[in-house]
PDB file of N, CA and C in Angstrom:
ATOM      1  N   UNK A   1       0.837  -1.179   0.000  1.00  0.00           N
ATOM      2  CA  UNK A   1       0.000   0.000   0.000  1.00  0.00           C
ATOM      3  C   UNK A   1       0.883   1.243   0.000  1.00  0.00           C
ATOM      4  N   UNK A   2       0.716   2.188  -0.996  1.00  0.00           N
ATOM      5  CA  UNK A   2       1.728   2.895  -1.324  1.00  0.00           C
ATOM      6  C   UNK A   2       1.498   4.318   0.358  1.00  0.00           C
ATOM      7  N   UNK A   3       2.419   5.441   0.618  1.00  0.00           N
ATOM      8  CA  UNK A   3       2.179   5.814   1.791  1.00  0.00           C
ATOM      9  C   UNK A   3       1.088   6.967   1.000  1.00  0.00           C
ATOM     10  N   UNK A   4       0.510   7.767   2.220  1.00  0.00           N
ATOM     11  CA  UNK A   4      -0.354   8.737   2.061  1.00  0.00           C
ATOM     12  C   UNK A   4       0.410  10.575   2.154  1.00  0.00           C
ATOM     13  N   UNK A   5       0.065  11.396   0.789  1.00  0.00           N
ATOM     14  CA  UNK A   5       0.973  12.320   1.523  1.00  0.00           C
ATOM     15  C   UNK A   5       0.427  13.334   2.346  1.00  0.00           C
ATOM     16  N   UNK A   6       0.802  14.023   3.091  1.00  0.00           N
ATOM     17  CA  UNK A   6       0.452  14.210   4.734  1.00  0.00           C
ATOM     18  C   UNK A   6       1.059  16.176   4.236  1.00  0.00           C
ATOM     19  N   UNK A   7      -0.333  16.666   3.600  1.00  0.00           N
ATOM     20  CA  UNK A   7       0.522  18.100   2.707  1.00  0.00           C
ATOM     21  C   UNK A   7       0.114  19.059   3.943  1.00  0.00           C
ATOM     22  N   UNK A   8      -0.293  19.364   4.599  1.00  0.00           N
ATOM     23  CA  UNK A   8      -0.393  20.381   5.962  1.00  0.00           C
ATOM     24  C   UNK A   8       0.322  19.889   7.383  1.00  0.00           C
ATOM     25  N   UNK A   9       0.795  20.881   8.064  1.00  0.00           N
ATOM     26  CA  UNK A   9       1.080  20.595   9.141  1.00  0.00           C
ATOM     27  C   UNK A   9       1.053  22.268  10.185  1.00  0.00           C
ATOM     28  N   UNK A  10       0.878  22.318  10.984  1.00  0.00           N
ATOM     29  CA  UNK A  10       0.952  23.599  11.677  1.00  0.00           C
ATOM     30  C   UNK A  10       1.741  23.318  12.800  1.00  0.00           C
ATOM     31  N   UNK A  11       2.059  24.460  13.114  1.00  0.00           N
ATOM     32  CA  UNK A  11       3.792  24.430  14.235  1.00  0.00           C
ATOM     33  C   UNK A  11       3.184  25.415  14.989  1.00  0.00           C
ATOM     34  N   UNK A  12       3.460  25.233  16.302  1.00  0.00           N
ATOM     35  CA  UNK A  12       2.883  26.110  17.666  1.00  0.00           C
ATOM     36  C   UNK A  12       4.131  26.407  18.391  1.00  0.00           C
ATOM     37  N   UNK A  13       4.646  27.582  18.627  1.00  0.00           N
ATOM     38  CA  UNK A  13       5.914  28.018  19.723  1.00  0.00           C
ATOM     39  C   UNK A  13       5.010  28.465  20.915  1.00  0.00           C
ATOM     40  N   UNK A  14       5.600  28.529  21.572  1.00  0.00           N
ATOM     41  CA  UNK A  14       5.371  28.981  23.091  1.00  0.00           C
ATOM     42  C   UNK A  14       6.730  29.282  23.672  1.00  0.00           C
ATOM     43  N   UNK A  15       6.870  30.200  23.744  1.00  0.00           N
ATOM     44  CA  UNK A  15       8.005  30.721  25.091  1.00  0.00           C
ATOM     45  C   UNK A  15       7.927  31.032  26.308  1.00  0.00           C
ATOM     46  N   UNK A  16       8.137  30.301  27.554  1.00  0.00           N
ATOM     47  CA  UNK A  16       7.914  30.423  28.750  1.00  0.00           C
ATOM     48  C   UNK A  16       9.113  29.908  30.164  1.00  0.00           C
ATOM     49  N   UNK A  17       8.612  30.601  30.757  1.00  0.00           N
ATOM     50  CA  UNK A  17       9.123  29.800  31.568  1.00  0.00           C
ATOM     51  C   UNK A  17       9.054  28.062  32.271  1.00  0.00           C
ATOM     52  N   UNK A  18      10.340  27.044  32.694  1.00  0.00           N
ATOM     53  CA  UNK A  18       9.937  25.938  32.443  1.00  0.00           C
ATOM     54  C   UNK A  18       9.633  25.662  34.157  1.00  0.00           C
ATOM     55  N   UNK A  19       8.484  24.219  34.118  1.00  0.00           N
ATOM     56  CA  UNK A  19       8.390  23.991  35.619  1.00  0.00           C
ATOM     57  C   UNK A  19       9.372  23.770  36.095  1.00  0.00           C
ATOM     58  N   UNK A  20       9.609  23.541  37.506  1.00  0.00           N
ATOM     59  CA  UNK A  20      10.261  22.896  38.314  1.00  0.00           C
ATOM     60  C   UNK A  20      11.129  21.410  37.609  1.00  0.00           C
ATOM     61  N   UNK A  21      10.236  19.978  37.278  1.00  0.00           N
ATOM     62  CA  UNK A  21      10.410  19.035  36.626  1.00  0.00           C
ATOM     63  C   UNK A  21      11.623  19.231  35.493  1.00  0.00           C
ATOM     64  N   UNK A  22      10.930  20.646  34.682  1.00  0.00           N
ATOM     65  CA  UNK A  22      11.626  20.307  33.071  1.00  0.00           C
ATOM     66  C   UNK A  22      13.017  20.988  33.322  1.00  0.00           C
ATOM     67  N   UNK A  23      12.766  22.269  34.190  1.00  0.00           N
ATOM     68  CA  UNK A  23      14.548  22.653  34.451  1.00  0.00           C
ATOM     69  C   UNK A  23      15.574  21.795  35.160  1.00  0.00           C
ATOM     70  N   UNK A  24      14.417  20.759  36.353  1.00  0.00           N
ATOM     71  CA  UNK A  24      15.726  19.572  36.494  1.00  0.00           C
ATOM     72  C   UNK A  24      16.338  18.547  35.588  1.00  0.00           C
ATOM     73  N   UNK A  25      15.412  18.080  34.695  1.00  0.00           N
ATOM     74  CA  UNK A  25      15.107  17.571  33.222  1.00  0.00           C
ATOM     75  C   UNK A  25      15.931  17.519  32.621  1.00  0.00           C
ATOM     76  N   UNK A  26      16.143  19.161  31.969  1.00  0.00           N
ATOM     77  CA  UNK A  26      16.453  19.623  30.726  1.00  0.00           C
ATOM     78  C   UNK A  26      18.099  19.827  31.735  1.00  0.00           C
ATOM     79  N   UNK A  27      18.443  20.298  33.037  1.00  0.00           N
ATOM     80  CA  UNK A  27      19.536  20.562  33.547  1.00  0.00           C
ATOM     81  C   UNK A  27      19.669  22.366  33.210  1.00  0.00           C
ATOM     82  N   UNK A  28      18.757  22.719  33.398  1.00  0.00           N
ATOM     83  CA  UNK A  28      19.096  24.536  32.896  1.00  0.00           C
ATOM     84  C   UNK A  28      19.299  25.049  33.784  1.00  0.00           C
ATOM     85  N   UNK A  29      19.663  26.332  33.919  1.00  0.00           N
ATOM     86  CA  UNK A  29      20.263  27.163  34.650  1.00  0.00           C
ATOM     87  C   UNK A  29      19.155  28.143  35.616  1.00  0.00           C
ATOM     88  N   UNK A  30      18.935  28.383  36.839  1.00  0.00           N
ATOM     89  CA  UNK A  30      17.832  29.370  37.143  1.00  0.00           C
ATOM     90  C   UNK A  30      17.810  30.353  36.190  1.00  0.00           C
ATOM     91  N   UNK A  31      16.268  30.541  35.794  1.00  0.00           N
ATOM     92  CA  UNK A  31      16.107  32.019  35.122  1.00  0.00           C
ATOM     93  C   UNK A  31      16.308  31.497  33.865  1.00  0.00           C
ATOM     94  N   UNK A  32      16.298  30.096  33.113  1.00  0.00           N
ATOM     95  CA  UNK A  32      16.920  29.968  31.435  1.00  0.00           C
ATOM     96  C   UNK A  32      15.199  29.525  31.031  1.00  0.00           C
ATOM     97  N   UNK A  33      14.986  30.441  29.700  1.00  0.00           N
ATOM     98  CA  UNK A  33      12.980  30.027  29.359  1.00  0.00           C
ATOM     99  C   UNK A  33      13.227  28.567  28.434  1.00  0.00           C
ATOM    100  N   UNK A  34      12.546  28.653  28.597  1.00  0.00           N
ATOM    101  CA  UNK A  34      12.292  27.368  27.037  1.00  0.00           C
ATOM    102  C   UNK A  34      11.573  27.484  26.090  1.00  0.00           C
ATOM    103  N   UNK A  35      11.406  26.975  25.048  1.00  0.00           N
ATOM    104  CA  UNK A  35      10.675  27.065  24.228  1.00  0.00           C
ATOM    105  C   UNK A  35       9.791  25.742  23.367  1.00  0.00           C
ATOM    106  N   UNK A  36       8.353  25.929  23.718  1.00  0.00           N
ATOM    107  CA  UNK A  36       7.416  24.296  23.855  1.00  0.00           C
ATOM    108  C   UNK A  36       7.512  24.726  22.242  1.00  0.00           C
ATOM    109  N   UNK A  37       7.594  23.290  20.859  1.00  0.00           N
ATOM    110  CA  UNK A  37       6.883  23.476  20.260  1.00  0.00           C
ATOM    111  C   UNK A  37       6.094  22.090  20.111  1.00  0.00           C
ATOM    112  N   UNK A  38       4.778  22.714  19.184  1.00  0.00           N
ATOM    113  CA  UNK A  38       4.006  21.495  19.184  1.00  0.00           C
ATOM    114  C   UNK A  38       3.268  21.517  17.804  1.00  0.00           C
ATOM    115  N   UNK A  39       3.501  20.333  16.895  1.00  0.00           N
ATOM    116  CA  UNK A  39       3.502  20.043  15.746  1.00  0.00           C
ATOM    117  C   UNK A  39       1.902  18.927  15.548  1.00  0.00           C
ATOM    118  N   UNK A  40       1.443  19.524  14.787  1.00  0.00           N
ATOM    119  CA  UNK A  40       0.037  18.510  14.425  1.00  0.00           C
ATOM    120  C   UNK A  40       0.454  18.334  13.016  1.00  0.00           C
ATOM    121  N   UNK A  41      -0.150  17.250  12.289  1.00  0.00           N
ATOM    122  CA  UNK A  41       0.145  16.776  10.804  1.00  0.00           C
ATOM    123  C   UNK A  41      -1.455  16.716  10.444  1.00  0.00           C
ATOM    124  N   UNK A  42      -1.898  17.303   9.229  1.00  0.00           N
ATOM    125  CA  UNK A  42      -3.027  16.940   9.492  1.00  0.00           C
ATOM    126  C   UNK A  42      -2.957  15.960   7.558  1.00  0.00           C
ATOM    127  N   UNK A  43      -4.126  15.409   7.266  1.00  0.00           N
ATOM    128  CA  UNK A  43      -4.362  14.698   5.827  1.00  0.00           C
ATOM    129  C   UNK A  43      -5.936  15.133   5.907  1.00  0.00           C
ATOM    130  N   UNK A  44      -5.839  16.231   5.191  1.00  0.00           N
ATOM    131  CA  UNK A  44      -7.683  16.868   5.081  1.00  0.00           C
ATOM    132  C   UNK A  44      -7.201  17.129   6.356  1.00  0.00           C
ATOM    133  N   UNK A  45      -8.787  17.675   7.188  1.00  0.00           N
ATOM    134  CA  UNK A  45      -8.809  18.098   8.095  1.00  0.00           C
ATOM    135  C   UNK A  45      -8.556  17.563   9.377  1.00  0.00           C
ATOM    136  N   UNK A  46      -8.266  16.275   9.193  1.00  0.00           N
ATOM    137  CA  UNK A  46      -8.013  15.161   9.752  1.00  0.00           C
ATOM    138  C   UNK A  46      -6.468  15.188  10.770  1.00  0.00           C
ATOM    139  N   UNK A  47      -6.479  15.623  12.083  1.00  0.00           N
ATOM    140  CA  UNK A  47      -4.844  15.668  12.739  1.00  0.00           C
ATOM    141  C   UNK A  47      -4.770  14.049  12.875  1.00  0.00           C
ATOM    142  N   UNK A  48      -3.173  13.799  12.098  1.00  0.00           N
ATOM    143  CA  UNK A  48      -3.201  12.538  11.893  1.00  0.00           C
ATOM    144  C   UNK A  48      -1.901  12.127  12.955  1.00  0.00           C
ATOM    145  N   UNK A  49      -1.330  13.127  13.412  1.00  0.00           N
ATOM    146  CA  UNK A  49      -0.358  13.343  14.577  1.00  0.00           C
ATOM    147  C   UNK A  49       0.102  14.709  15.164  1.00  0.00           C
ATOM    148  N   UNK A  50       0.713  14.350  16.260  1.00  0.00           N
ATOM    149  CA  UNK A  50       0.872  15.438  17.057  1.00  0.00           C
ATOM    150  C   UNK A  50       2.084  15.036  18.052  1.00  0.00           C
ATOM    151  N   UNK A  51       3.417  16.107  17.503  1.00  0.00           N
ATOM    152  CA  UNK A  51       4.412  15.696  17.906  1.00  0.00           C
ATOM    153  C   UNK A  51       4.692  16.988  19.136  1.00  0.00           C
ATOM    154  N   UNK A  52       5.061  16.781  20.430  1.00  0.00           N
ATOM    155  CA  UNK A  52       5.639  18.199  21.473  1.00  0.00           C
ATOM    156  C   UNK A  52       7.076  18.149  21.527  1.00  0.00           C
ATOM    157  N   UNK A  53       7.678  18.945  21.844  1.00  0.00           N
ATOM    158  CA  UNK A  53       9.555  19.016  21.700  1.00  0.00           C
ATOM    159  C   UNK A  53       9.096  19.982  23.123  1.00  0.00           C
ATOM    160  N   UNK A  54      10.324  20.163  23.305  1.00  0.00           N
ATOM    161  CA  UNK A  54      10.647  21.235  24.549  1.00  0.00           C
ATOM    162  C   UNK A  54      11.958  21.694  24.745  1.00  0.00           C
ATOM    163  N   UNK A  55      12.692  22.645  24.001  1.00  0.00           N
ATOM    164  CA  UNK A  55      13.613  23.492  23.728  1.00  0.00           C
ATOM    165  C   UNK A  55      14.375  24.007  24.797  1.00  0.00           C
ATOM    166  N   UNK A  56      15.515  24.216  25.093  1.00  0.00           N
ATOM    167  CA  UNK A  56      15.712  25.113  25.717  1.00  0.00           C
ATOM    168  C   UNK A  56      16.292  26.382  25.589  1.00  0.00           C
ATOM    169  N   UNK A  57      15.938  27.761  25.358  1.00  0.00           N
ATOM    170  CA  UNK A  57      15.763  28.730  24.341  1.00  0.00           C
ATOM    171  C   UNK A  57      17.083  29.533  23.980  1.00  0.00           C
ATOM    172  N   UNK A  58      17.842  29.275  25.025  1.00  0.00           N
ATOM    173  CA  UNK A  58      19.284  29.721  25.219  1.00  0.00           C
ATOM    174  C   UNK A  58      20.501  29.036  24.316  1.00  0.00           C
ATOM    175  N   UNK A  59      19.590  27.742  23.727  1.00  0.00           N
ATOM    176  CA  UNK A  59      20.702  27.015  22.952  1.00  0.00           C
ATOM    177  C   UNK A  59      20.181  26.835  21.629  1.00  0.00           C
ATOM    178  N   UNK A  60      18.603  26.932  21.110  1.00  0.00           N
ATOM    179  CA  UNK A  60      18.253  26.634  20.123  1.00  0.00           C
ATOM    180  C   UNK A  60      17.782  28.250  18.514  1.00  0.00           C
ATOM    181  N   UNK A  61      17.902  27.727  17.592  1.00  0.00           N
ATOM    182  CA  UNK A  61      17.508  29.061  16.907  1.00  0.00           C
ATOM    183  C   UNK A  61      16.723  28.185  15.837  1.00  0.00           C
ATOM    184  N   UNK A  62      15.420  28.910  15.581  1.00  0.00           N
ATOM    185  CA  UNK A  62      14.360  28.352  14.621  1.00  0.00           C
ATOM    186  C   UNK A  62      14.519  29.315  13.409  1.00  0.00           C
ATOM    187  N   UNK A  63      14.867  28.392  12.049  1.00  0.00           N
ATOM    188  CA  UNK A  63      14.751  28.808  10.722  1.00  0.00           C
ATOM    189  C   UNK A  63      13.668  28.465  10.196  1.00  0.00           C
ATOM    190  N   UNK A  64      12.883  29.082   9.251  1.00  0.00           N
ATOM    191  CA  UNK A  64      11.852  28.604   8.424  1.00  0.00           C
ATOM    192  C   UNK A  64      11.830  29.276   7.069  1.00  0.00           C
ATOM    193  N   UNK A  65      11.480  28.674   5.924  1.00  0.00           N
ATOM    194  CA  UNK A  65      11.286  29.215   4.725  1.00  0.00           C
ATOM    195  C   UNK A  65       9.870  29.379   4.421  1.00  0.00           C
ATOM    196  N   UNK A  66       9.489  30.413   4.201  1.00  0.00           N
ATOM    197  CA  UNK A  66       8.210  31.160   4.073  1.00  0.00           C
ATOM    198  C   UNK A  66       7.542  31.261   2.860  1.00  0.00           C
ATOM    199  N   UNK A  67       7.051  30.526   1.895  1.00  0.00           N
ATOM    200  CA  UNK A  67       6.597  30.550   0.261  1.00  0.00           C
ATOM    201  C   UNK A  67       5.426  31.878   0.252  1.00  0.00           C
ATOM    202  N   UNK A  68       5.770  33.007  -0.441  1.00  0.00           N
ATOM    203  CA  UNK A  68       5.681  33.934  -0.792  1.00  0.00           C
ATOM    204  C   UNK A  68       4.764  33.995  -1.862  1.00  0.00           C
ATOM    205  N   UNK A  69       3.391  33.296  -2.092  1.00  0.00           N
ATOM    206  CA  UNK A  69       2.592  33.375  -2.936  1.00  0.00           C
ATOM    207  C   UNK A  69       1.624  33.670  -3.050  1.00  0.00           C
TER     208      UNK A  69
END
């Protein structure tokens, strides 16, 4: 069965500060934010997944290419 292609997806940032848990977690520094993102895939309207990451904002930099049409 050949795969399905999966043409939308939407990306969610959040910048915040992290709990208690994720700064022992992640090992950050008092006072370092993070940055949640959270990824849905959808096929039609259909969310066919939903992936969360959790950044830590001091070490990461987000590129994106933007189609201009």
């Amino acid at each position: 069965m050949p795969a399905r292609a999966l043409p939308e997806a939407r990306e969610v940032f959040v910048a915040r500060m992290p709990t208690p848990q994720e700064t022992e977690t992640l090992n950050l520094l008092p006072g370092t934010p993070v940055v949640e993102l959270s990824r849905t895939i959808y096929a039609g309207e259909r969310a066919v997944e939903v992936t969360d990451f959790l950044f830590d904002a001091g070490w990461h930099r987000f590129t994106y290419d933007v189609p201009m049409d």
